[in-house]
Protein backbone atom coordinates (compact mmCIF):
# COMPACT_ATOMS: atom_id res chain seq x y z
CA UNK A 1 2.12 20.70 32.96
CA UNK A 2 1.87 23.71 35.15
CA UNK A 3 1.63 26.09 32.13
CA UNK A 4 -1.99 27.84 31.87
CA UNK A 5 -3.61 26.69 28.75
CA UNK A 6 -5.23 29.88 26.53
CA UNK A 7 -7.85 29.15 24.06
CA UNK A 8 -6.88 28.39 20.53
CA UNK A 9 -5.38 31.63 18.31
CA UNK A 10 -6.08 33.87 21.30
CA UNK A 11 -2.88 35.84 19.45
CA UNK A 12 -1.19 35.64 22.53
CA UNK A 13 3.05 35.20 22.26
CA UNK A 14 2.69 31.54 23.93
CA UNK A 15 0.11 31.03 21.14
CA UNK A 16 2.37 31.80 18.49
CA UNK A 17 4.92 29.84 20.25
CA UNK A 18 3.13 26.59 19.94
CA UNK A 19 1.88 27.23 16.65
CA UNK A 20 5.45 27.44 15.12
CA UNK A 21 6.32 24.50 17.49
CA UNK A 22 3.32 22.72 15.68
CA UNK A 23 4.96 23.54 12.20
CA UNK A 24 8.25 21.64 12.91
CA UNK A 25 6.44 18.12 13.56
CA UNK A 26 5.47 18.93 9.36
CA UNK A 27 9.48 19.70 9.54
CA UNK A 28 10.59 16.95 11.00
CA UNK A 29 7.68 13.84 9.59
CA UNK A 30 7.44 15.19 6.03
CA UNK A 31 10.76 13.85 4.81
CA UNK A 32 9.84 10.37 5.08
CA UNK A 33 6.93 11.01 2.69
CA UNK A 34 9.11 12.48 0.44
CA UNK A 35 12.62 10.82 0.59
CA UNK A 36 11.40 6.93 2.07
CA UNK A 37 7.90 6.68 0.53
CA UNK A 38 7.78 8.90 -2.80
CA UNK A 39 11.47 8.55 -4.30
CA UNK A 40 13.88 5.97 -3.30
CA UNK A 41 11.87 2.97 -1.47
CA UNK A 42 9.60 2.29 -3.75
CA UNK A 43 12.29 1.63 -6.66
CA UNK A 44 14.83 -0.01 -4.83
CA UNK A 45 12.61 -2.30 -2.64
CA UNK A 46 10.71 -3.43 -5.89
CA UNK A 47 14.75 -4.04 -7.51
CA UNK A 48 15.00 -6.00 -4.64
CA UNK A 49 11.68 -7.78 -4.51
CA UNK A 50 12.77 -8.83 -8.38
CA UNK A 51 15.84 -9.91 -6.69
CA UNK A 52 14.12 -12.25 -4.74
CA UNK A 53 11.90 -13.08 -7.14
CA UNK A 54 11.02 -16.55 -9.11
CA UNK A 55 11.56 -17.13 -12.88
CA UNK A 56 7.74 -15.67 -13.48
CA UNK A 57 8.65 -12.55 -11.50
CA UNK A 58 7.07 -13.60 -8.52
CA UNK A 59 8.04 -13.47 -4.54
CA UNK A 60 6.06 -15.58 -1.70
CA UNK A 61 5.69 -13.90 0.99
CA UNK A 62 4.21 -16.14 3.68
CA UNK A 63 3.45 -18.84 0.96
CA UNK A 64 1.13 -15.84 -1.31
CA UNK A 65 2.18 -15.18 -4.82
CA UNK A 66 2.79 -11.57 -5.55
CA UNK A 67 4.11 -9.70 -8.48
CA UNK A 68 7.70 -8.57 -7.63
CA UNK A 69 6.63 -5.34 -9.32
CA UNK A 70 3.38 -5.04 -6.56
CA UNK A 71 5.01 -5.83 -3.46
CA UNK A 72 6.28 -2.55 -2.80
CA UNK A 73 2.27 -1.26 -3.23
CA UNK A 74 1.16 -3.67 -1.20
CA UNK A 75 3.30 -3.43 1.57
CA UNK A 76 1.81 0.05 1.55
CA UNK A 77 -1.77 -1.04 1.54
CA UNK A 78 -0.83 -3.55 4.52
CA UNK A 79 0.67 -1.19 6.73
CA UNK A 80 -2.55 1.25 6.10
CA UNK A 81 -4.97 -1.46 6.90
CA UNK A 82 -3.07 -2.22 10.21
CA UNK A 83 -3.09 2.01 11.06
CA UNK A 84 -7.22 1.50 10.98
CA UNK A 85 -6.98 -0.44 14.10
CA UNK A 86 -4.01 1.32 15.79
CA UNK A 87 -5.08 4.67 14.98
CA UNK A 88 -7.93 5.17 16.58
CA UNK A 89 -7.12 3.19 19.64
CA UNK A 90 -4.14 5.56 19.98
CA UNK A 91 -6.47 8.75 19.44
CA UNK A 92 -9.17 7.50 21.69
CA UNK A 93 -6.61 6.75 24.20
CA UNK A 94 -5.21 10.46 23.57
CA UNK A 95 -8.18 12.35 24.03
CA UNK A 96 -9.24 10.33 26.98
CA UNK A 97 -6.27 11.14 28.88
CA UNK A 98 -5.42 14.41 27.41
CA UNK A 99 -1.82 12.76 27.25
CA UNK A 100 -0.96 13.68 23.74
CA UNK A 101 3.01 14.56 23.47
CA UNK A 102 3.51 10.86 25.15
CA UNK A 103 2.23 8.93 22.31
CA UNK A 104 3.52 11.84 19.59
CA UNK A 105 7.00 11.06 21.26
CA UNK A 106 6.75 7.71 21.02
CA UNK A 107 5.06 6.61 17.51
CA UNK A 108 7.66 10.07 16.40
CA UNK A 109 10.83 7.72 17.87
CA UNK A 110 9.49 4.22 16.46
CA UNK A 111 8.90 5.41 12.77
CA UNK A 112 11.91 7.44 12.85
CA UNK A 113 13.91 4.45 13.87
CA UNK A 114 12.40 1.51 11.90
CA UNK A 115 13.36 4.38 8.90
CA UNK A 116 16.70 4.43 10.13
CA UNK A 117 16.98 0.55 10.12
CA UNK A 118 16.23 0.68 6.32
CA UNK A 119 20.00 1.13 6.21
CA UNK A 120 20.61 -2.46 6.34
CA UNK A 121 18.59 -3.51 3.74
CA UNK A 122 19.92 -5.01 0.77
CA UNK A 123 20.65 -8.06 -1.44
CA UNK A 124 17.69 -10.19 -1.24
CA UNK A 125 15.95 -8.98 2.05
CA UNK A 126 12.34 -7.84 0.60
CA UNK A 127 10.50 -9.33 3.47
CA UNK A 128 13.07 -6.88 5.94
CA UNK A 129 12.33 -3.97 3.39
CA UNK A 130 8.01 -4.61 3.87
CA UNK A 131 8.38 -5.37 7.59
CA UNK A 132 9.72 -1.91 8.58
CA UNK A 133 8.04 -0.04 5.76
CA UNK A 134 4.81 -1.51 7.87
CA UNK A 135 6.29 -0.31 11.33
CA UNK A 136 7.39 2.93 9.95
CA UNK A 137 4.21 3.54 8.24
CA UNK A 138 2.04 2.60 10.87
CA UNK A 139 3.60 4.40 13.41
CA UNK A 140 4.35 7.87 11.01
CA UNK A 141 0.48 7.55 10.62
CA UNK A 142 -0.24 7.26 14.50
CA UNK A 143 1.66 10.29 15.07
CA UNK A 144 0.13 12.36 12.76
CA UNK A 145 -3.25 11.80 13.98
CA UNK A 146 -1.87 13.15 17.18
CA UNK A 147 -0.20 16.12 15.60
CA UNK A 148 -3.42 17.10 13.25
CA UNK A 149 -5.61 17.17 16.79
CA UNK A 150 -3.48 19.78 17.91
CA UNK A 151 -4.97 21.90 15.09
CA UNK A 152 -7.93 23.22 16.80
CA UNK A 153 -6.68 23.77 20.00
CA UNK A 154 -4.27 25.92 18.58
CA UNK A 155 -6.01 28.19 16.19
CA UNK A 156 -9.13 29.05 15.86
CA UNK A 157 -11.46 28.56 13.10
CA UNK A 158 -10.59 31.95 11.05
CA UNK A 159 -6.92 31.34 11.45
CA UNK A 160 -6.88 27.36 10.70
CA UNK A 161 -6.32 27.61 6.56
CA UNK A 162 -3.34 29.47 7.53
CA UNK A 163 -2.37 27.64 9.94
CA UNK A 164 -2.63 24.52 8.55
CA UNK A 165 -0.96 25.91 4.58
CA UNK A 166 1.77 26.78 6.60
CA UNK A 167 2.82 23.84 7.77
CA UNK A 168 2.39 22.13 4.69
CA UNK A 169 4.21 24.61 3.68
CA UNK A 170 7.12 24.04 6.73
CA UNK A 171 6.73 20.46 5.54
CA UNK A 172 7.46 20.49 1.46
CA UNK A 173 10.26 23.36 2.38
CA UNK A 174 11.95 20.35 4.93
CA UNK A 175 11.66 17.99 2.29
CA UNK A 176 13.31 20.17 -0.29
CA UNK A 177 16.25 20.86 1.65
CA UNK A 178 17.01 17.27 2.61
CA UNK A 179 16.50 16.36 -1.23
CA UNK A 180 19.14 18.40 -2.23
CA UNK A 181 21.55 16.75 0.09
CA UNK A 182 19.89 13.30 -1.43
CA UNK A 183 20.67 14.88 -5.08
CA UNK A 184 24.16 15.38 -4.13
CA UNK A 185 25.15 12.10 -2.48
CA UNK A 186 24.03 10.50 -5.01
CA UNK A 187 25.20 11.91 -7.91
CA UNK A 188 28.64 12.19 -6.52
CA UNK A 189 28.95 8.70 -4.78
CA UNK A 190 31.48 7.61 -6.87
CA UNK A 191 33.68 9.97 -6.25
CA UNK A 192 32.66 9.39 -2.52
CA UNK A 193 33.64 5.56 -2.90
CA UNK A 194 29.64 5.00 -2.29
CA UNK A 195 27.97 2.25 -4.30
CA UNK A 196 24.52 3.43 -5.66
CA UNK A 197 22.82 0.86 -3.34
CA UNK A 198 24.64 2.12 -0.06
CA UNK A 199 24.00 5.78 -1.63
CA UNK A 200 20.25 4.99 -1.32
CA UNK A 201 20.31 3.22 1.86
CA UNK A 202 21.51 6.57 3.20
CA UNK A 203 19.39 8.83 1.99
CA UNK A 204 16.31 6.50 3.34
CA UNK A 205 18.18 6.05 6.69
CA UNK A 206 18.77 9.75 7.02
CA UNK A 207 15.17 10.48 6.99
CA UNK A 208 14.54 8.80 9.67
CA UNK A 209 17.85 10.60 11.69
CA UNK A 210 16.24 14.19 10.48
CA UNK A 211 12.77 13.05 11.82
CA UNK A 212 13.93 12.47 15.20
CA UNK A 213 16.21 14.91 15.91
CA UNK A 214 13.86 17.66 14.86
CA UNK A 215 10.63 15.84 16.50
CA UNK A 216 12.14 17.24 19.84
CA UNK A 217 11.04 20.37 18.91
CA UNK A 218 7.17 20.21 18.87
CA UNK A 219 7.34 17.82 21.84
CA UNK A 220 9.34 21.11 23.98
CA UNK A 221 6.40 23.63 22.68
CA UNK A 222 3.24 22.11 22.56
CA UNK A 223 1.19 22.25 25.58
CA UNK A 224 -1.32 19.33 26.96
CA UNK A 225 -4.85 19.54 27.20
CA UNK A 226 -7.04 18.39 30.02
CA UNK A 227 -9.18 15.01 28.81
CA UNK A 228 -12.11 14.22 28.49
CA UNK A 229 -12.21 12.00 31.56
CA UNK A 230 -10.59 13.04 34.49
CA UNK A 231 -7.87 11.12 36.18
CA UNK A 232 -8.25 8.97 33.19
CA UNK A 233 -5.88 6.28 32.69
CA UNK A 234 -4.22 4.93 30.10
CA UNK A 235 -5.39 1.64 28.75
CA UNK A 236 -6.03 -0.42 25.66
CA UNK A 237 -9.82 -1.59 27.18
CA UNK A 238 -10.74 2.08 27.88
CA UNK A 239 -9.33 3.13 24.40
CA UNK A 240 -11.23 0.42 22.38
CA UNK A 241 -14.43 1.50 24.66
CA UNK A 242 -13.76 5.13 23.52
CA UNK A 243 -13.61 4.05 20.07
CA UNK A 244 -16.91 2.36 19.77
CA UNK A 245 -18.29 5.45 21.42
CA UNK A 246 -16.94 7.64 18.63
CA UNK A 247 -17.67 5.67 15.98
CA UNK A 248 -21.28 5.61 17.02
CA UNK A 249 -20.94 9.37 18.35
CA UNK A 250 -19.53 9.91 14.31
CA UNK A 251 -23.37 8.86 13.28
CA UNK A 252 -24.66 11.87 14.80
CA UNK A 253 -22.44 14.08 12.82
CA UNK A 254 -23.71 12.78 9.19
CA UNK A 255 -22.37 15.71 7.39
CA UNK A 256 -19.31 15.48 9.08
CA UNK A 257 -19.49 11.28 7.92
CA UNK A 258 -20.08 12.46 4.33
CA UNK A 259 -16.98 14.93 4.25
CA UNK A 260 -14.98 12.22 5.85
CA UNK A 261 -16.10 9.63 3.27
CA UNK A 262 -15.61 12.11 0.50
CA UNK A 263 -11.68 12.47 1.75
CA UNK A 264 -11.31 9.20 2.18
CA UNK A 265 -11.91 8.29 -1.28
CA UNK A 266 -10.34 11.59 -3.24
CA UNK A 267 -7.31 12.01 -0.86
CA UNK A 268 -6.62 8.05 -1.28
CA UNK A 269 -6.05 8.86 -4.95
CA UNK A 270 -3.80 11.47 -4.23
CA UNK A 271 -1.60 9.67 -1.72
CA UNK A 272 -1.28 6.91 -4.47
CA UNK A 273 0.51 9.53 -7.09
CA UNK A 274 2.53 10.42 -4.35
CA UNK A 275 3.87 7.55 -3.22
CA UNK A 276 3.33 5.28 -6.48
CA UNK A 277 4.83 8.35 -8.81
CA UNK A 278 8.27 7.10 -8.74
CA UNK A 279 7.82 3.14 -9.07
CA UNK A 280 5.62 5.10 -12.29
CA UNK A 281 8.69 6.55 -13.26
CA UNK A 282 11.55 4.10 -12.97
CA UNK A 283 9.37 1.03 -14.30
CA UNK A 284 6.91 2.67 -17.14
CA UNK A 285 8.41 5.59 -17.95
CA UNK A 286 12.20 4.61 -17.48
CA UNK A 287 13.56 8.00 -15.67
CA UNK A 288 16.49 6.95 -14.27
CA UNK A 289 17.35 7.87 -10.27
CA UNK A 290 18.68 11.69 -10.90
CA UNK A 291 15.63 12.40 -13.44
CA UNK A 292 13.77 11.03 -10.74
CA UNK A 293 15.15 12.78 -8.31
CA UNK A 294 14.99 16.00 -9.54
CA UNK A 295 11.52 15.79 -10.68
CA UNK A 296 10.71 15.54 -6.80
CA UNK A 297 12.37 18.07 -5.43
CA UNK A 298 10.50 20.47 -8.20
CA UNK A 299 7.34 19.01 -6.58
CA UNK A 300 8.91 19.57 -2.95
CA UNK A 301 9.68 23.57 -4.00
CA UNK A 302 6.26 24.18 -5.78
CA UNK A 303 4.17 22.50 -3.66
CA UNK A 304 5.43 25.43 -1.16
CA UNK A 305 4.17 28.03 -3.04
CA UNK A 306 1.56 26.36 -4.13
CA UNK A 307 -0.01 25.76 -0.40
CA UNK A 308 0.19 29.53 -0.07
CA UNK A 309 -0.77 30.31 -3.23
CA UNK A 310 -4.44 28.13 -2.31
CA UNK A 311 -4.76 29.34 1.10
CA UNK A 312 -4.74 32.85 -0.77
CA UNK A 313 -7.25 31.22 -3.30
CA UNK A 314 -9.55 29.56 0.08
CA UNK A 315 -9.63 33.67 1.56
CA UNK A 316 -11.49 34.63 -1.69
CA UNK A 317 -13.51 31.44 -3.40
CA UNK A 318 -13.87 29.44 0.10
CA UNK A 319 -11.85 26.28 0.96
CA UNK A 320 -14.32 23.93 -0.05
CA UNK A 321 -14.31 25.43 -3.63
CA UNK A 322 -10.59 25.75 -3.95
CA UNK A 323 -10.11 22.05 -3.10
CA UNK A 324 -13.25 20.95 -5.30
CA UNK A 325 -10.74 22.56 -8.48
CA UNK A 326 -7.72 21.05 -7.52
CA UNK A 327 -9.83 17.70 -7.98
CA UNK A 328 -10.20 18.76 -11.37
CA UNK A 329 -6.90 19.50 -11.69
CA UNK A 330 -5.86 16.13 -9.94
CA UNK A 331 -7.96 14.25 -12.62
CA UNK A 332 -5.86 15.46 -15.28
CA UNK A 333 -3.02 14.57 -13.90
CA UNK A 334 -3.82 11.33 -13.72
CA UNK A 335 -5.01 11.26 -17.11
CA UNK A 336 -1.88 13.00 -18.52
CA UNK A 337 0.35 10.36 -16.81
CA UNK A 338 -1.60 7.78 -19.02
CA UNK A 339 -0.51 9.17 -22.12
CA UNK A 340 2.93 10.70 -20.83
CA UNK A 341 5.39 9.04 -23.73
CA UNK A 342 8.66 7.29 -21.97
CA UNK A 343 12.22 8.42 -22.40
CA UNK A 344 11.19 12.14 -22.46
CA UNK A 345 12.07 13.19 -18.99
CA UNK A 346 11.17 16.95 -19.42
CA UNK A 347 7.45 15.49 -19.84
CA UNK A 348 7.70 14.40 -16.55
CA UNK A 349 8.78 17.14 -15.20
CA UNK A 350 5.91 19.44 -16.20
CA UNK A 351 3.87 16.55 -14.89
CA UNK A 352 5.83 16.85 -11.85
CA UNK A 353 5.58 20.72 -11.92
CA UNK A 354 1.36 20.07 -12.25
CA UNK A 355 1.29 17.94 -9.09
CA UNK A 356 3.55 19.94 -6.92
CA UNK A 357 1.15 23.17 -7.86
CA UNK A 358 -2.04 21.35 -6.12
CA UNK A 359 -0.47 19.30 -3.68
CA UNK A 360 -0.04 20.90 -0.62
CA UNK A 361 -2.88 23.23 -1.06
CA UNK A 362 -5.29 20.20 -1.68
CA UNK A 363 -4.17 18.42 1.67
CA UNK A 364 -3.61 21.65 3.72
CA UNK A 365 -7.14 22.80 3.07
CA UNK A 366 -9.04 19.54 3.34
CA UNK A 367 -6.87 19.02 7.34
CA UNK A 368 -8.52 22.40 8.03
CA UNK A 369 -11.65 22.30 6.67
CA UNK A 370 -12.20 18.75 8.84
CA UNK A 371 -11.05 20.18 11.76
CA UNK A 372 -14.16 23.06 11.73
CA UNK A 373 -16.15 19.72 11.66
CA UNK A 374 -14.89 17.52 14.60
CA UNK A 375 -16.36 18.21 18.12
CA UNK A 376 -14.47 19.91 20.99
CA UNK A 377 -12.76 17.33 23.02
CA UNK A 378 -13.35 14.48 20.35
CA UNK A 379 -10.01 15.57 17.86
CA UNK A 380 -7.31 12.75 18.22
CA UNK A 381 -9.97 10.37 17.44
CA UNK A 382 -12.23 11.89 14.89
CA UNK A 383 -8.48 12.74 13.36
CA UNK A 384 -7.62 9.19 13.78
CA UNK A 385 -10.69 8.36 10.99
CA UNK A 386 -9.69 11.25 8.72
CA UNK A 387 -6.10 10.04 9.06
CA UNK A 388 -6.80 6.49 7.48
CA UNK A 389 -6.01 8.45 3.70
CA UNK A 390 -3.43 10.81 5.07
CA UNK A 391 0.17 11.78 3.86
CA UNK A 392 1.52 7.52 2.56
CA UNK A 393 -1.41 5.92 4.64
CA UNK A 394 -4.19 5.31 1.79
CA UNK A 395 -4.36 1.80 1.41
CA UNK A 396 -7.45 1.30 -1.53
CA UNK A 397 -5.66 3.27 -4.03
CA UNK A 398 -2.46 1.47 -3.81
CA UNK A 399 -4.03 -1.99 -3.74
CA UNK A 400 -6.47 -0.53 -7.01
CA UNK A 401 -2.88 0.44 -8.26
CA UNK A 402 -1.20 -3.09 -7.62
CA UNK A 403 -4.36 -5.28 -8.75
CA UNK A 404 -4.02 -3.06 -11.85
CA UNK A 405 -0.39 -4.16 -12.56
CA UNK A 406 -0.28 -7.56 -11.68
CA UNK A 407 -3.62 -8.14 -14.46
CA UNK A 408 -2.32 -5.80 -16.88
CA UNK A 409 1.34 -6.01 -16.79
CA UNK A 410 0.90 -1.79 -17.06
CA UNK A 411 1.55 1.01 -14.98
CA UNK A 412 -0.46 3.35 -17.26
CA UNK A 413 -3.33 0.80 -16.68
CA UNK A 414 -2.99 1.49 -12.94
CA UNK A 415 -2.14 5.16 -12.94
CA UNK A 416 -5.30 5.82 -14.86
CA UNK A 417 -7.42 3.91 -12.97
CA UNK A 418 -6.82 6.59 -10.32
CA UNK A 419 -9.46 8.90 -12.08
CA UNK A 420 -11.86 7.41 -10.65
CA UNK A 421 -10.97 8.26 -6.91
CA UNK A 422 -10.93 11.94 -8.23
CA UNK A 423 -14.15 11.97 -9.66
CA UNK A 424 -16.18 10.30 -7.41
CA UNK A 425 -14.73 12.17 -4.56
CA UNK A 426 -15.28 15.85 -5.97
CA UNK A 427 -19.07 14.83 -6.31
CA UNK A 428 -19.34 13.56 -2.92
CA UNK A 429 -17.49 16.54 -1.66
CA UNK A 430 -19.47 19.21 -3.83
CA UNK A 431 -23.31 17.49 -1.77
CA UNK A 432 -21.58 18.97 1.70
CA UNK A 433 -22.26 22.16 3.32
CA UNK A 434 -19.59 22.56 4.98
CA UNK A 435 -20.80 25.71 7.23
CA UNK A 436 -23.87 23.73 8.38
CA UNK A 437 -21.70 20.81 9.16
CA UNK A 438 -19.64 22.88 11.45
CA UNK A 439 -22.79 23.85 13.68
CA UNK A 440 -24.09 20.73 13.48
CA UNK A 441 -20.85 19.73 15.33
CA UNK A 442 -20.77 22.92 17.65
CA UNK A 443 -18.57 25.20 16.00
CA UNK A 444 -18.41 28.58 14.56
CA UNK A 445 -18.48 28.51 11.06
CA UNK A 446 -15.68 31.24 9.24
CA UNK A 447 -17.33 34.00 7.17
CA UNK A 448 -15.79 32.01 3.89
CA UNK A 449 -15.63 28.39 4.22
C-alpha cells in the first residue's frame, strides 16, 4: 500500500481511522462466540449427537466411543488442538511478510462460511455439526491472532487498555444486537411457520452472514506493515522456520513465558463458562431455549459496561491488579454454578449477570497487558501463542469439562472442576512483574500497569 504508515497512537485522524476500523473485526467475529459457540450450538448439536446416539448414549465417531452429552466439548477441544499448529504458522507467516489483511480476509471468509453452512445441519448429522464447528473454530481463531497483532501497531502502550476495552466493548454491543433478533425469531417462529430446529439453524447461519459482511470493514481501514524480512515470500517452509525461531526467541522473554502460561491456564477456564454455560443450562439446570437466551444477551449488555467499567478500574489499581480480582470473582462463579438449584431460572440469571460484569474486562485487559510484552516486529506470532486460550479456542478446559461428565454423569461435577484453572492461574499471574517484563522485551512500560 502506498499509504505512509505513522507510529502507533500518534493521535493523528488516519490513526483514529484504523483504530475504529480495528473495533469492527470485534463487530463483525464476536457474534459467533456468542450466538454459534455460547447459546445455540452447543444444545442443539449435543440433541443431535443423542440423536445419533446408541442405546447407552453413546456416538462413534471414527470407531471412538464418546458420550453424546461430550461430543459437543470435544469437538471444541479438537478444533483448539488443531489452531496450535495452524496458528502460529499463519502468524509467523504474517509477520514475515508483513502481509496481514490477506490471511485476516481469508481465515475472516472461511469461518464465516463454514458458520453459514451450519444451516444444513440437522436430523442425525453430528459428524457434519463437529466437522465445521472444527473449520469455523480453527479458522475464527487464525484470524484473531491476526487482528490482536494489530494492537500495538496501532496504539501505543498508554492508550492500549482503552483501546483494547473498547473493542471488547464494540464486540459484546454486536453480539447484543444480533441476540435480540435471535430472541425474536425464535420466540415468534410459529407464527413465522418456522420449526424450532430451522429457527436455530438460522440464527447460527446468520452469524456467520453478519461476520462477513461486516469483516469488509477492518480489511478497507487497516494499513500493512513492512516485515520482518524483506521481499519475503509467502510459504509454509519459511513459516514453520519462523516458528521454531520464535518459540526459541519466546525463551529469552521468560517473564513474558510466565504471563503467557499464566493466561493460558486462567483464560482456558474462562472460555469454558463461556462456551460450556449453555450445554450447563439446558442439560443440568433445565432452562429452556428463551431462559437461555435471555440470560445471554444480559451477559452480552453487561459485559459492555463492564469492559469500561475495568478499564476505568486498570487507570487507578493497574491492569494486572484489576484482572488478578476478577479471578477471584471468576472462582466464585464457578463455585456458585455448583450449587445453583435447577428450575429457578432467575438464579441463573444473576449468575449470568456475575459473569457478564467480569467478562470483557478480564479478556480486554489481559490482550493489552500481553501486547506491552511481545517484541516489535514479533506480534502475529507471539499473538498466535497467547491466542491458543482465546475467545472459544481453549481446548484443556473443555476436555477437563467433558472427562468430568462422561465419569460423573454431572455437569456440576465438571463446572466446578473449573476452580481450579482460576486459582492456579491468579497465583501464577500475581509472581509477574509485568513492568519489568515489558523492558525486558523492549518496551516502554505505562506509568500504571
Amino acid at each position: 500500500m502506498s499509504a505512509v504508515v505513522t507510529e502507533a497512537g500518534d493521535g493523528t485522524a488516519e490513526n483514529r481511522r484504523e483504530q475504529r476500523g480495528w473495533y469492527f473485526y470485534d463487530w463483525a467475529n464476536s457474534v459467533f462466540s456468542t450466538t454459534v459457540l455460547t447459546v445455540f450450538l452447543g444444545p442443539y448439536l449435543t440433541g443431535i449427537a443423542k440423536a445419533a446416539a446408541d442405546a447407552d448414549g453413546y456416538v462413534h465417531p471414527l470407531g471412538i466411543p464418546v458420550r453424546a452429552g461430550s461430543y459437543f466439548a470435544y469437538s471444541v477441544s479438537l478444533s483448539v488442538l488443531l489452531s496450535v499448529f495452524v496458528m502460529p504458522l499463519a502468524g509467523a507467516v504474517a509477520d514475515r511478510t508483513g502481509r496481514k489483511k490477506p490471511i485476516l480476509g481469508a481465515s475472516a471468509y472461511l469461518g464465516a462460511g463454514a458458520t453459514a453452512a451450519m444451516f444444513f445441519l440437522e436430523g442425525d448429522r453430528y459428524l457434519l455439526g463437529g466437522a465445521l464447528l472444527v473449520v469455523a473454530n480453527v479458522a475464527f481463531a487464525v484470524a484473531v491472532v491476526i487482528y490482536n497483532s494489530f494492537l500495538p501497531q496501532i496504539a501505543g502502550p498508554e492508550e492500549r487498555d482503552a483501546v483494547s476495552s473498547r473493542g471488547w466493548a464494540f464486540g459484546y454491543a454486536a453480539g447484543s444486537l444480533v441476540l435480540v433478533g435471535n430472541l425474536a425469531l425464535f420466540l415468534n417462529h410459529e407464527a413465522l411457520g418456522v420449526s424450532e430446529g430451522s429457527a436455530v439453524r438460522i440464527c447460527i447461519a446468520s452469524a456467520g452472514v453478519w461476520w462477513a459482511v461486516f469483516t469488509v470493514i477492518p480489511l478497507l481501514r487497516l494499513r500493512e506493515r513492512p516485515g520482518t524480512v524483506a521481499g519475503a515470500r509467502v510459504s509454509v517452509l519459511s513459516g514453520w522456520r519462523q516458528l521454531a525461531d520464535t518459540v526459541r526467541e519466546l525463551r529469552r522473554y521468560r517473564l513474558t513465558m510466565l504471563f503467557l502460561l499464566a493466561y493460558l491456564v486462567y483464560n482456558d477456564g474462562v472460555q469454558t463458562v463461556i462456551t460450556q454455560a449453555s450445554v450447563f443450562g439446558s442439560e443440568e439446570l433445565g432452562v429452556d431455549q428463551t431462559t437461555l437466551i435471555g440470560a445471554v444477551l444480559l451477559v452480552q449488555v453487561l459485559a459492555v459496561a463492564g469492559a469500561l467499567l475495568m478499564e476505568r478500574l486498570a487507570r487507578k489499581f493497574g491492569a494486572k491488579n484489576t484482572v488478578l480480582a476478577s479471578l477471584v470473582a471468576w472462582s466464585g462463579i464457578a463455585a456458585t454454578g455448583y450449587f445453583l438449584p435447577a428450575g429457578v431460572p432467575v438464579l441463573f440469571f444473576v449468575l449470568a449477570a456475575g459473569i457478564g460484569l467480569v467478562m470483557g474486562g478480564s479478556q480486554a485487559l489481559s490482550r493489552s497487558l500481553f501486547s506491552q510484552l511481545v517484541p516489535r516486529g514479533k506480534e502475529a506470532e507471539f499473538f498466535s501463542l497467547y491466542e491458543v486460550s482465546d475467545r472459544g479456542t481453549s481446548w484443556l478446559g473443555p476436555l477437563v469439562f467433558g472427562l468430568a461428565y462422561q465419569l460423573t454423569e454431572s455437569y456440576r461435577a465438571a463446572i466446578i472442576s473449573l476452580v481450579v484453572f482460576f486459582v492456579l492461574g491468579f497465583v501464577l499471574l500475581w509472581r509477574v512483574p509485568v513492568d519489568k517484563a515489558a523492558e525486558a522485551a523492549g518496551n516502554p512500560s505505562p506509568d500504571r500497569i
